[in-house]
Protein backbone atom coordinates (compact mmCIF):
# COMPACT_ATOMS: atom_id res chain seq x y z
CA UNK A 1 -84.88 48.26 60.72
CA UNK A 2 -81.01 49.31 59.79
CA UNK A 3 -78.70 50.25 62.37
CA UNK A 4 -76.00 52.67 61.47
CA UNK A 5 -73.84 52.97 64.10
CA UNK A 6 -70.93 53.77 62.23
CA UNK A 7 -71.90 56.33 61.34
CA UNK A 8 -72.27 58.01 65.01
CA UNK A 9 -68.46 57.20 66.23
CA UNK A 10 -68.19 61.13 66.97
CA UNK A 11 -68.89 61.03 70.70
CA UNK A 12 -71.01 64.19 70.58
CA UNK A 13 -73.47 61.56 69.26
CA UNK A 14 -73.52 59.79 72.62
CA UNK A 15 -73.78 62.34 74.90
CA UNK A 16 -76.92 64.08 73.34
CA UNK A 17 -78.58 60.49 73.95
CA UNK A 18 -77.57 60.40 77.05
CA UNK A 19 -78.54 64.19 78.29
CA UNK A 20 -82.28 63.45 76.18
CA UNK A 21 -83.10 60.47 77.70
CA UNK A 22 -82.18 62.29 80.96
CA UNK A 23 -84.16 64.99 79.71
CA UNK A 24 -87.02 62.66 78.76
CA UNK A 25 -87.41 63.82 75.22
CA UNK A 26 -86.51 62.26 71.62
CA UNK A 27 -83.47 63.31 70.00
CA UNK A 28 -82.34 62.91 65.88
CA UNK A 29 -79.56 63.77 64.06
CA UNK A 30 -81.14 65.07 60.25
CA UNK A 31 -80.40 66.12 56.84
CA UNK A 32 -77.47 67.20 55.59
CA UNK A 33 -74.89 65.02 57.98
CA UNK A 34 -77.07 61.78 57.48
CA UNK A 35 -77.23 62.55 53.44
CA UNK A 36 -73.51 62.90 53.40
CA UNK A 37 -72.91 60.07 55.35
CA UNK A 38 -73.75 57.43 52.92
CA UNK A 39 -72.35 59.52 50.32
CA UNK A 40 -68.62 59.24 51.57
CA UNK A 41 -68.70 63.60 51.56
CA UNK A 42 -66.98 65.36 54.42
CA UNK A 43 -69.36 67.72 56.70
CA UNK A 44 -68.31 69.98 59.50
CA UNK A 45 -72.38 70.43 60.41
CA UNK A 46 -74.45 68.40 62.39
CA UNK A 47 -78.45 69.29 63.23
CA UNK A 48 -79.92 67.91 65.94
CA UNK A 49 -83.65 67.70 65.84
CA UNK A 50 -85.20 67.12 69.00
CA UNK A 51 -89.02 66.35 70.20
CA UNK A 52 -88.91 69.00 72.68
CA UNK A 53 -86.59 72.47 73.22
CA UNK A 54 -84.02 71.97 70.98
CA UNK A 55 -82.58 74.69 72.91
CA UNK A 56 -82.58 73.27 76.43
CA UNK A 57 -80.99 70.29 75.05
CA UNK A 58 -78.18 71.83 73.40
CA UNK A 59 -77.35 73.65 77.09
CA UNK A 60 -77.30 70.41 78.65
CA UNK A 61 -74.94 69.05 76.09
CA UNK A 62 -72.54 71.65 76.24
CA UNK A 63 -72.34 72.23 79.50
CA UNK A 64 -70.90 68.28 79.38
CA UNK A 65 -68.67 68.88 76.46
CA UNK A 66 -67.51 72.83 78.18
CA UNK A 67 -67.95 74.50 74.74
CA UNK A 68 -69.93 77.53 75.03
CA UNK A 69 -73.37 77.79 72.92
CA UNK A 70 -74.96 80.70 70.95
CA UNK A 71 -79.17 81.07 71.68
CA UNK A 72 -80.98 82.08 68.52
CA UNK A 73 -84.23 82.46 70.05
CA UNK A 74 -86.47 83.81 67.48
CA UNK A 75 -85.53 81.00 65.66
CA UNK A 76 -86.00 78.50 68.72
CA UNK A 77 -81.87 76.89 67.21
CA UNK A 78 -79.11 76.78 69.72
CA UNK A 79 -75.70 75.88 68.44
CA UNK A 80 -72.05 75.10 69.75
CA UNK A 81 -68.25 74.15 68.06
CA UNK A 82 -67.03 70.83 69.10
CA UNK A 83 -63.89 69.05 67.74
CA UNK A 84 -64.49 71.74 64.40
CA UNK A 85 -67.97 70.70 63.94
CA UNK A 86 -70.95 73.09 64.15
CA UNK A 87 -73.56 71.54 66.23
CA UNK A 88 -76.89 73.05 65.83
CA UNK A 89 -80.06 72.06 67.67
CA UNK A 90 -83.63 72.77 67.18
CA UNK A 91 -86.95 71.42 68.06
CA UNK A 92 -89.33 69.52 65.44
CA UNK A 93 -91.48 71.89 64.23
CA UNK A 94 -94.79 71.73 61.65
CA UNK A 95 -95.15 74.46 59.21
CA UNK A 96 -97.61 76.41 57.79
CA UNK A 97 -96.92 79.45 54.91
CA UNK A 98 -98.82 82.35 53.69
CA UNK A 99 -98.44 83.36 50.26
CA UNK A 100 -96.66 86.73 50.47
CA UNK A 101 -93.79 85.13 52.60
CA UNK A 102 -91.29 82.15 52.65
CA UNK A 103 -91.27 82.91 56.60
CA UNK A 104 -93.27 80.40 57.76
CA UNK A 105 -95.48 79.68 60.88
CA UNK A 106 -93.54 77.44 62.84
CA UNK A 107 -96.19 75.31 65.73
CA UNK A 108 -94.32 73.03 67.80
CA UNK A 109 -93.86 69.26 66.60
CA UNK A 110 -93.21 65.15 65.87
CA UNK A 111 -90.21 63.90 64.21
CA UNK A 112 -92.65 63.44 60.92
CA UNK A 113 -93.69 66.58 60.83
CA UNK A 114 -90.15 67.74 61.12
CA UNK A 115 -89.11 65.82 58.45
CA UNK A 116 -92.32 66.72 56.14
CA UNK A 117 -91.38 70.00 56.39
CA UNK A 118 -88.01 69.28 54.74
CA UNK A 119 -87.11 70.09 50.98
CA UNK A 120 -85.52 66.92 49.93
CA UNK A 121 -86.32 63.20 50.56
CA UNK A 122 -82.59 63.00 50.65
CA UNK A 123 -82.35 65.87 53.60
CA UNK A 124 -85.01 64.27 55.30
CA UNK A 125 -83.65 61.39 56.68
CA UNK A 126 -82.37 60.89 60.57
CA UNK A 127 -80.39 58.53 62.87
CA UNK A 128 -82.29 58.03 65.91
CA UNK A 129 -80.03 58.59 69.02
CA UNK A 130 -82.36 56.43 71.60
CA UNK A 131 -80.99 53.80 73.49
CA UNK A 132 -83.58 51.51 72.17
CA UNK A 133 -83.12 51.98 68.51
CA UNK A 134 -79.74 53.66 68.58
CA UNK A 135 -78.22 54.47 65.32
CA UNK A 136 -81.49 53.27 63.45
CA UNK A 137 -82.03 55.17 59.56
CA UNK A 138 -85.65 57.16 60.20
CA UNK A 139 -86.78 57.44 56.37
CA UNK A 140 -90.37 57.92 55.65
CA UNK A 141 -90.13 58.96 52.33
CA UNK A 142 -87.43 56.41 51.13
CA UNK A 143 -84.87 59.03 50.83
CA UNK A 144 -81.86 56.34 50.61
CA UNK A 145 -83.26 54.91 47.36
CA UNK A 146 -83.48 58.41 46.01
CA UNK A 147 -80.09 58.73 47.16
CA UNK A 148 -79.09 55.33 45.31
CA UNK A 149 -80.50 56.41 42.11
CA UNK A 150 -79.13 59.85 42.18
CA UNK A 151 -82.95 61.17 42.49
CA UNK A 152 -83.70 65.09 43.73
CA UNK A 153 -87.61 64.57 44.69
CA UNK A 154 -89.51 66.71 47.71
CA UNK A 155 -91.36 64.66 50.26
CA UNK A 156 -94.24 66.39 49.43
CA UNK A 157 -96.33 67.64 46.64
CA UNK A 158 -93.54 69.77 44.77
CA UNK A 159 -95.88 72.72 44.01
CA UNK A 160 -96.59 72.74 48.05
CA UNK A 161 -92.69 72.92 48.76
CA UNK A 162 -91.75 74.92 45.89
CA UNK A 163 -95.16 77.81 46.68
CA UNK A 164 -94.29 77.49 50.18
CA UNK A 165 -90.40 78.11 50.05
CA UNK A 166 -89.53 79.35 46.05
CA UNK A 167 -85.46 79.13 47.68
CA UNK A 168 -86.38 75.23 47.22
CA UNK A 169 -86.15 75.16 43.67
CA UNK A 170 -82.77 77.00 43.46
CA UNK A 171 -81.81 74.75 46.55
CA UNK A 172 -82.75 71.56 44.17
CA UNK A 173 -80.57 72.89 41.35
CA UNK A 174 -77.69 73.25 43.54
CA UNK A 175 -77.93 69.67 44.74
CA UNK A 176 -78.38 68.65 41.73
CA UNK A 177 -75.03 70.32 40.33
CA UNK A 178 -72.87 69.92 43.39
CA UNK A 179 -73.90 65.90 43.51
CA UNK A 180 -74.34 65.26 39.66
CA UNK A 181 -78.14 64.12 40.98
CA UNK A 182 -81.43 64.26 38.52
CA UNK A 183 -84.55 66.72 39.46
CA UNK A 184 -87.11 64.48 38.48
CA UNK A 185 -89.76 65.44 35.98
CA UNK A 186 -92.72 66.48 38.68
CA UNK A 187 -90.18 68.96 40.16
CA UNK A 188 -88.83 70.71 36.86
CA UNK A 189 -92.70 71.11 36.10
CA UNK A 190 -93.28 72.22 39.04
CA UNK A 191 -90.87 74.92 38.87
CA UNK A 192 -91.80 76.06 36.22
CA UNK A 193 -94.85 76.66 37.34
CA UNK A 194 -94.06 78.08 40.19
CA UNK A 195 -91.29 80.08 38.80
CA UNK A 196 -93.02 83.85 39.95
CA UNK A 197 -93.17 82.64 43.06
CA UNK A 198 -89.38 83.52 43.19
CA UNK A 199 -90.62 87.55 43.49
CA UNK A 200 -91.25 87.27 47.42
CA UNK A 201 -87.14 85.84 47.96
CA UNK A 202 -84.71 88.44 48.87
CA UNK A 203 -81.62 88.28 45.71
CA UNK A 204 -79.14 88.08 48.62
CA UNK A 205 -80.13 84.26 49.20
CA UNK A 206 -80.35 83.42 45.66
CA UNK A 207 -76.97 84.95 45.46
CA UNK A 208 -76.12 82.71 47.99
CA UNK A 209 -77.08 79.80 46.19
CA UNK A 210 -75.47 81.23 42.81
CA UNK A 211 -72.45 81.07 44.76
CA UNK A 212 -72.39 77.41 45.41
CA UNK A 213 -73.61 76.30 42.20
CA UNK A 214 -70.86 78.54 40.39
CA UNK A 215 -68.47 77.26 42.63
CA UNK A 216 -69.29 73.36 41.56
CA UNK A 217 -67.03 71.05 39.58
CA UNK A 218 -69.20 71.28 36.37
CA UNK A 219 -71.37 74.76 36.54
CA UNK A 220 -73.26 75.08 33.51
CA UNK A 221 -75.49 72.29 35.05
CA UNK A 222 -76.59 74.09 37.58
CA UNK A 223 -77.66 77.29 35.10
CA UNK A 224 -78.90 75.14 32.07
CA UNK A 225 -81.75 74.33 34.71
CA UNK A 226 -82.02 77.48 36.28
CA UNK A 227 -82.97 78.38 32.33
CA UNK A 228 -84.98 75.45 31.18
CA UNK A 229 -87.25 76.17 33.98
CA UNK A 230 -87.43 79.90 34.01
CA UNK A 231 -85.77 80.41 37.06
CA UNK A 232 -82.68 82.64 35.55
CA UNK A 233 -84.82 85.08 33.97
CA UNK A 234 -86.13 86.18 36.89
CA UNK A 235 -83.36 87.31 38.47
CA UNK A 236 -80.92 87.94 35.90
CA UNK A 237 -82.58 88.47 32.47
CA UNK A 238 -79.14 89.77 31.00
CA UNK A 239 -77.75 86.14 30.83
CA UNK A 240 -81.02 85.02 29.16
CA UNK A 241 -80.84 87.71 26.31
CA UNK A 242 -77.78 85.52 24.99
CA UNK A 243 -79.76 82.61 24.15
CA UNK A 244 -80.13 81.83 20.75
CA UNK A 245 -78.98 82.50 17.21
CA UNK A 246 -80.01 85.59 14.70
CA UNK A 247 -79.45 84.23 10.93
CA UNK A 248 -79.37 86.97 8.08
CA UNK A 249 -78.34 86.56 4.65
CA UNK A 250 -77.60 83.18 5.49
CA UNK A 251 -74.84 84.27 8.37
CA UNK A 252 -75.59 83.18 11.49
CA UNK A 253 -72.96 84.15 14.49
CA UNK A 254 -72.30 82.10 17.80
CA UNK A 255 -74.99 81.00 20.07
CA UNK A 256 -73.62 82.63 22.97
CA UNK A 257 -75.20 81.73 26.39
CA UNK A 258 -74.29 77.99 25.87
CA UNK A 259 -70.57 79.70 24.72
CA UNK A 260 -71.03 81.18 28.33
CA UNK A 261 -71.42 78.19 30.47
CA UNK A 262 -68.87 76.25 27.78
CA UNK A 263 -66.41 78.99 29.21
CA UNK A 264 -67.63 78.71 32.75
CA UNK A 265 -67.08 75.02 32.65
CA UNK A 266 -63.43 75.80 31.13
CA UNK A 267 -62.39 78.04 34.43
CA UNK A 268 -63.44 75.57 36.56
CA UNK A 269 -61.67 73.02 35.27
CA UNK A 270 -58.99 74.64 35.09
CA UNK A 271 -58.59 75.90 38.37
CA UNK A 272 -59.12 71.93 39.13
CA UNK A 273 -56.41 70.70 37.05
CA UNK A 274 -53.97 73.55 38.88
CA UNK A 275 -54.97 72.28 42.14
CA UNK A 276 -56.46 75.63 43.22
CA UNK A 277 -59.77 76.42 45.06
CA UNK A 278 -62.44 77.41 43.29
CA UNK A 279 -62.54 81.21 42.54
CA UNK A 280 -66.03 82.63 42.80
CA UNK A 281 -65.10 85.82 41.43
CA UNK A 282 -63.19 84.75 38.27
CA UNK A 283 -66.46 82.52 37.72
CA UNK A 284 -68.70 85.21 37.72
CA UNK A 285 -66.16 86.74 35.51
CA UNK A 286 -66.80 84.10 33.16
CA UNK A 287 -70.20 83.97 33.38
CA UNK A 288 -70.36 87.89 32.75
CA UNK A 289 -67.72 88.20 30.04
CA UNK A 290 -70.01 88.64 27.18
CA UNK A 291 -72.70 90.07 28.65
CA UNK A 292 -72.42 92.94 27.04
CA UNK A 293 -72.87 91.14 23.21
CA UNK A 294 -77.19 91.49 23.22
CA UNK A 295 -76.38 95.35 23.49
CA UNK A 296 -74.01 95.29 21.04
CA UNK A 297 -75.11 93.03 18.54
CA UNK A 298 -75.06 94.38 14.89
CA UNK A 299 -74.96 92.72 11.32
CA UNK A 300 -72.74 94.22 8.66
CA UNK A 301 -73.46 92.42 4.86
CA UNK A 302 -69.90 92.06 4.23
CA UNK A 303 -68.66 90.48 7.35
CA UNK A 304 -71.25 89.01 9.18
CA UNK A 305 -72.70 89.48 12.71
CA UNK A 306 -70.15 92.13 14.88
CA UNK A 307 -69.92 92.84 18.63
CA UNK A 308 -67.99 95.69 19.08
CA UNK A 309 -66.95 96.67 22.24
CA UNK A 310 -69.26 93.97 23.97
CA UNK A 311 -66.03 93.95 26.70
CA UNK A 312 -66.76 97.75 27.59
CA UNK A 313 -70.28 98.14 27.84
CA UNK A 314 -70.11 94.45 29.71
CA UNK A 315 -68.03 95.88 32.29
CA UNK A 316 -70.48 98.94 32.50
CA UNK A 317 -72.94 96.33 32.94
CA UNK A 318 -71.25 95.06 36.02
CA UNK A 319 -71.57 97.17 38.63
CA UNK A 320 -75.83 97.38 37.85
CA UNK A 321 -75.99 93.24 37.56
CA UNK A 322 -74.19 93.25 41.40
CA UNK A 323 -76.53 96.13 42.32
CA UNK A 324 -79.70 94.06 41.43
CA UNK A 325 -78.10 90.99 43.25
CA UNK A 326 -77.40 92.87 46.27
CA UNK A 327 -73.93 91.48 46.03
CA UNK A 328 -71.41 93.43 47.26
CA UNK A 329 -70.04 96.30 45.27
CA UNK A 330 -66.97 96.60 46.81
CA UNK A 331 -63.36 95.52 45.39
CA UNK A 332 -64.69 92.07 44.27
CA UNK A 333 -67.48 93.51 41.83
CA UNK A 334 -64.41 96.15 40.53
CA UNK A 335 -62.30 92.65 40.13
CA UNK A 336 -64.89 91.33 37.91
CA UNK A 337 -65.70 94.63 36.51
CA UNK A 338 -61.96 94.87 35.41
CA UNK A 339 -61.67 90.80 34.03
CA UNK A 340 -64.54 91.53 32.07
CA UNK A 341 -63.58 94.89 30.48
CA UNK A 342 -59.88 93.21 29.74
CA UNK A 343 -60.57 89.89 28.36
CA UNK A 344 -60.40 90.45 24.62
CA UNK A 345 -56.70 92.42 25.22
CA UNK A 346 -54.60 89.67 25.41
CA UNK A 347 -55.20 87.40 21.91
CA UNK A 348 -56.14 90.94 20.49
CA UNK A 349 -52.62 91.81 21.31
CA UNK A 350 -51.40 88.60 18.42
CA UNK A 351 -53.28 90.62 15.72
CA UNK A 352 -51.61 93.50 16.29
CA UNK A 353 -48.25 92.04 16.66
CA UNK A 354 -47.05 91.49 20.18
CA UNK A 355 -45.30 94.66 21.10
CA UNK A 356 -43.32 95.72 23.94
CA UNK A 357 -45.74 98.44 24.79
CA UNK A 358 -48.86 96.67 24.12
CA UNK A 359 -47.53 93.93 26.87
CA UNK A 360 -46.58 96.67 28.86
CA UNK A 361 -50.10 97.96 29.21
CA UNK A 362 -51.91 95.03 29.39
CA UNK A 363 -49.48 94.02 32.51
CA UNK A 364 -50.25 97.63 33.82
CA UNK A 365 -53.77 98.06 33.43
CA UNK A 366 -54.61 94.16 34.59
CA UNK A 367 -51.53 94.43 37.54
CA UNK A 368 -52.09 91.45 39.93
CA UNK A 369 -55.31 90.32 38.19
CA UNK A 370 -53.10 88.83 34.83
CA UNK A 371 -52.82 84.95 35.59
CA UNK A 372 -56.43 85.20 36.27
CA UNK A 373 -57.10 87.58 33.71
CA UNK A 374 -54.79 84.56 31.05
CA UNK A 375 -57.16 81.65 32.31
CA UNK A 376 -59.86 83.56 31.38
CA UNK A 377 -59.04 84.38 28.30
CA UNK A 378 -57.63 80.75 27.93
CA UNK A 379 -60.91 79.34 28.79
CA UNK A 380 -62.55 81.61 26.35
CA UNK A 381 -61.26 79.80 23.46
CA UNK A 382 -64.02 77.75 22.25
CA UNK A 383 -65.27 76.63 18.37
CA UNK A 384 -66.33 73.45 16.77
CA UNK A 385 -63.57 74.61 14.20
CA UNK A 386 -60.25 72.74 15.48
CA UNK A 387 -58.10 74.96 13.16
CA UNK A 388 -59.44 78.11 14.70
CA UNK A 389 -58.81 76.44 18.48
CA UNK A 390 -55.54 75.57 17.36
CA UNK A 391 -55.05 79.24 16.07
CA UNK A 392 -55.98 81.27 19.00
CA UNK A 393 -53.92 78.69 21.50
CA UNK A 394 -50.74 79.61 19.63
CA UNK A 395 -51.31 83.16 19.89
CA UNK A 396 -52.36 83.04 23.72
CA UNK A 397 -48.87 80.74 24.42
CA UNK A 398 -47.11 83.26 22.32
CA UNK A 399 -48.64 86.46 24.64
CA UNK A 400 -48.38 84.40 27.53
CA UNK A 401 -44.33 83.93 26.57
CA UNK A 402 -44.07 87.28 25.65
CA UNK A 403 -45.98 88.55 29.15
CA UNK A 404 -43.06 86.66 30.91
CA UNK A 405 -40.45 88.08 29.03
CA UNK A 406 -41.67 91.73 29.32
CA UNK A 407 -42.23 91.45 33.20
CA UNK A 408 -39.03 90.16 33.83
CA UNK A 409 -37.00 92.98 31.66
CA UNK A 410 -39.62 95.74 33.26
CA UNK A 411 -41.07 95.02 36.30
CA UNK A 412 -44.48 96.43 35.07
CA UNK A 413 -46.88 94.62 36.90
CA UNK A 414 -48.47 96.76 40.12
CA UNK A 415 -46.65 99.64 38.19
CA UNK A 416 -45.88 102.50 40.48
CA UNK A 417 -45.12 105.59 39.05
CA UNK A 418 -41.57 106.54 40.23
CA UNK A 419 -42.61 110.28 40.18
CA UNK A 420 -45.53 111.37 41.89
CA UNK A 421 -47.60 114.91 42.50
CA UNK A 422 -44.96 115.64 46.16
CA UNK A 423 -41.66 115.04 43.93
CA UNK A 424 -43.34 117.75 41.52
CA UNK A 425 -44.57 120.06 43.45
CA UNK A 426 -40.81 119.81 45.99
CA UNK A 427 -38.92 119.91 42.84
CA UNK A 428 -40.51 123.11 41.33
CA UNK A 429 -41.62 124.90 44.44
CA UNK A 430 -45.30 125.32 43.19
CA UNK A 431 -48.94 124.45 44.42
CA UNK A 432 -51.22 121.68 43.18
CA UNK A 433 -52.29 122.11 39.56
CA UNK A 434 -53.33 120.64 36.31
CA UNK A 435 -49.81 120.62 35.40
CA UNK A 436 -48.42 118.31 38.15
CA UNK A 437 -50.81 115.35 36.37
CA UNK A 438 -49.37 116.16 33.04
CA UNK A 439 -46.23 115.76 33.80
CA UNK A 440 -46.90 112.40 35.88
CA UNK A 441 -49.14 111.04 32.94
CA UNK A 442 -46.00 111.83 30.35
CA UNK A 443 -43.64 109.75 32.46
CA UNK A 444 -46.22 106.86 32.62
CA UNK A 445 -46.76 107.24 29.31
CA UNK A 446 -42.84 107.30 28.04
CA UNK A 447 -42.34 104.40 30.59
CA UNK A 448 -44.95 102.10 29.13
CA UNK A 449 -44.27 102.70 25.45
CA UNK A 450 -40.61 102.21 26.34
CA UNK A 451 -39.10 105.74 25.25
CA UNK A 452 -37.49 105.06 28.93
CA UNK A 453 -36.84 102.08 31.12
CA UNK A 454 -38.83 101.78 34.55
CA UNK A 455 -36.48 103.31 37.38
CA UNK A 456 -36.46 106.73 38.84
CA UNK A 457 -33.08 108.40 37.27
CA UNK A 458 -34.62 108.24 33.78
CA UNK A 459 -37.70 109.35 35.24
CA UNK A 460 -36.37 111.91 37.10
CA UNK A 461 -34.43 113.36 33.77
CA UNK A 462 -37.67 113.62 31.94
CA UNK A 463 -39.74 114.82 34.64
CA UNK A 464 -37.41 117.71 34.44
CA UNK A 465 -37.76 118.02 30.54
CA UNK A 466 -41.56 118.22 30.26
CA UNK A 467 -41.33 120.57 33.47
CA UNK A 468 -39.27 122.78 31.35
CA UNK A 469 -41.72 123.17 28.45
CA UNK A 470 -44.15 124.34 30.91
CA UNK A 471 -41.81 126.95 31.97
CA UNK A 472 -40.83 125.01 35.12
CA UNK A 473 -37.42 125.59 36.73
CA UNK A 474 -35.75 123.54 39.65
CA UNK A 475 -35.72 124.62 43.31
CA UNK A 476 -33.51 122.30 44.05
CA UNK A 477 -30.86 121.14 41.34
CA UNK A 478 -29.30 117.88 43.89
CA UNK A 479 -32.25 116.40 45.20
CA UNK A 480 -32.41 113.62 42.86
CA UNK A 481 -29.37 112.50 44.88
């Protein structure tokens, strides 16, 4: 038997011994704290497992520790904050499922069952917190060695933990992508089996999981297996519908779900390499940004395969794909709405020569959304053709130069229109009307293309000068002063 007592140095350790044994029941600390332990990762969680109320325990402790705890009763967990950590307790439980529900039936229970009823051999080990055997590794189903070898294996038969809880086999990809672990064969033919099984899980928890496996250091692991064992296209067929290449007259075009993940990989690593946390939204930018290419797939003799206007009809897409994830669609889908619709602009911009006004526009219509907006199109530059790589990363430093330059001189970015529908309507003395947004839209318009620069006295002079080919007089000749 191993003793890890260096592993319980927090003193909340201590003091749930001491209030169990007082108590008279067995306490453990499980899964996710132990796992992490011997894998050097920081956790702010601990679960306490206890052969009794898990709740009556977790009173006791915190009425020693004076941190106030929060009853979940229908779920028989109690939990408390101490020194930043989440301390959760529960009782062991046994298990049993019916088919039409991952809720299970929940009977009271041993340590084993508790940890039979796990997902993971490496989430269901425990330190034992009795004085007799403090600190000592419970591990039935040698869930170290899996650790060791980098193994993702269930404790029991994988069909019974995948049938029983479908979240499981998302769950095992996520692990597998956040730790750089391998599902071993048994469980990727399991899930595969089992794959319709994911029709009884609500899509906000396997948006949840999306979330974390997006937000891992390489992603495209984590949906390469969510593919290869059918997982994906039960929940979001549009990402499967890029697989694979059409070939016609010999002209084949880019196979684009592994282009996808290529430029899902990209963001990420990028947003490493800059030191910034990940950004779940520009992720599911990237993984979105040519969603719209199945749709608009055509082939043309002369030039090959086109795509035209995959952006638009991928950010029509958008909203609908959130809709069926029961994600929320609030100002985060429009973000990703917007990164999607915008992320051919800026190299398209080279091949029409860089313009003032084109850089103007792109600034306007992406506003505080451009660096993120530039990594994405950054990342997006992928082809087993170094020439063309080369290509398109001249053009994208010579638009990013050229966004700097433009921005500086016009102060486009979160563009405000320095006349607006009041000014108008003061200035003229008339009602709202048709021709109030006319004359706003010219200004905007003259302002962008450059015809005048971005500050109200020009703006104010040809305000005036559409108003007059309306027929529009002044009220009030000084008020621009």
């Amino acid at each position: 038997m191993k003793i890890y007592t260096e592993y319980l140095s927090n003193p909340i350790f201590e003091i749930v011994s001491n209030q169990a044994a007082a108590m008279g029941v067995r306490a453990f600390a499980i899964g996710g704290y132990v796992r992490d332990c011997f894998l050097g990762r920081p956790c702010k969680d601990i679960d306490i497992v206890v052969e009794g109320s898990g709740i009556e325990l977790a009173r006791a402790v915190s009425s020693v520790v004076k941190s106030n705890v929060t009853v979940y009763r229908n779920f028989g967990t109690a939990m408390f904050k101490y020194n930043g950590m989440d301390i959760e307790f529960v009782g062991a439980r046994k298990e049993s499922y019916h088919r039409e529900s991952r809720k299970p039936i929940v009977e009271d229970g041993t340590i084993r069952e508790d940890q039979l009823r796990r997902d993971f051999t490496i989430n269901a080990m425990a330190f034992s917190l009795q004085k007799e055997d403090y600190g000592a590794l419970v591990d039935p189903f040698n869930g170290i060695s899996d650790l060791h070898d980098g193994i993702i294996r269930t404790p029991l038969d994988p069909d019974t933990t995948y049938s029983d809880d479908p979240l499981r086999m998302i769950r095992a990809i996520r692990f597998a992508s956040q730790l750089g672990f391998t599902i071993v064969k048994e469980s990727i033919d399991s899930m595969k089996r089992n794959a319709d099984r994911l029709s009884i899980l609500s899509r906000e928890r396997i948006a949840e999981e999306l979330a974390k496996i997006l937000k891992c250091k390489k992603p495209s692991v984590g949906f390469y297996l969510l593919e290869e064992t059918g997982l994906l296209e039960r929940f979001m067929p549009q990402l499967c519908a890029l697989k694979g290449v059409e070939t016609q007259d010999g002209k084949g075009h880019k196979e684009n779900f592994s282009h996808t993940l290529k430029v899902l990989d990209n963001v990420a690593a990028a947003e490493l390499q800059e030191g910034k946390e990940p950004n779940l939204w520009l992720r599911w930018a990237a993984l979105l940004h040519d969603v719209g290419k199945p749709v608009t797939k055509k082939f043309n003799p002369e030039t090959g395969w086109t795509f035209h206007a995959h952006d638009f009809i991928g950010a029509r897409m958008v909203p609908q794909i959130f809709k069926q994830m029961k994600m929320p669609l609030n100002e985060k889908m429009k973000y990703v709405q917007k990164l999607v619709g915008l992320h051919l602009r800026p190299i398209a911009l080279v091949d029409e020569e860089v313009t003032d006004s084109a850089v103007r526009r792109l600034l306007f219509d992406a506003g505080d959304d451009i660096d993120d907006l530039m990594l994405l199109c950054n990342a997006d530059i992928t082809s087993k053709r170094d020439n063309v790589v080369r290509r398109h990363k001249e053009n994208y430093q010579l638009v990013k130069r050229k966004l700097v330059e433009v921005e500086e001189k016009d102060a486009i970015r979160n563009f405000k229109n320095p006349i607006d529908g009041e000014l108008i309507m003061k200035r003229f003395n008339i009602e709202p009307c048709n021709v109030i947004g006319q004359i706003k839209e010219y200004v905007k318009e003259a302002i962008l293309d450059g015809r005048i620069e971005n500050n109200f006295e020009q703006a104010f002079k040809l305000m005036d000068e559409k108003a007059a080919e309306f027929g529009l007089t002044p009220s009030e000749p000084d008020m621009q002063d």
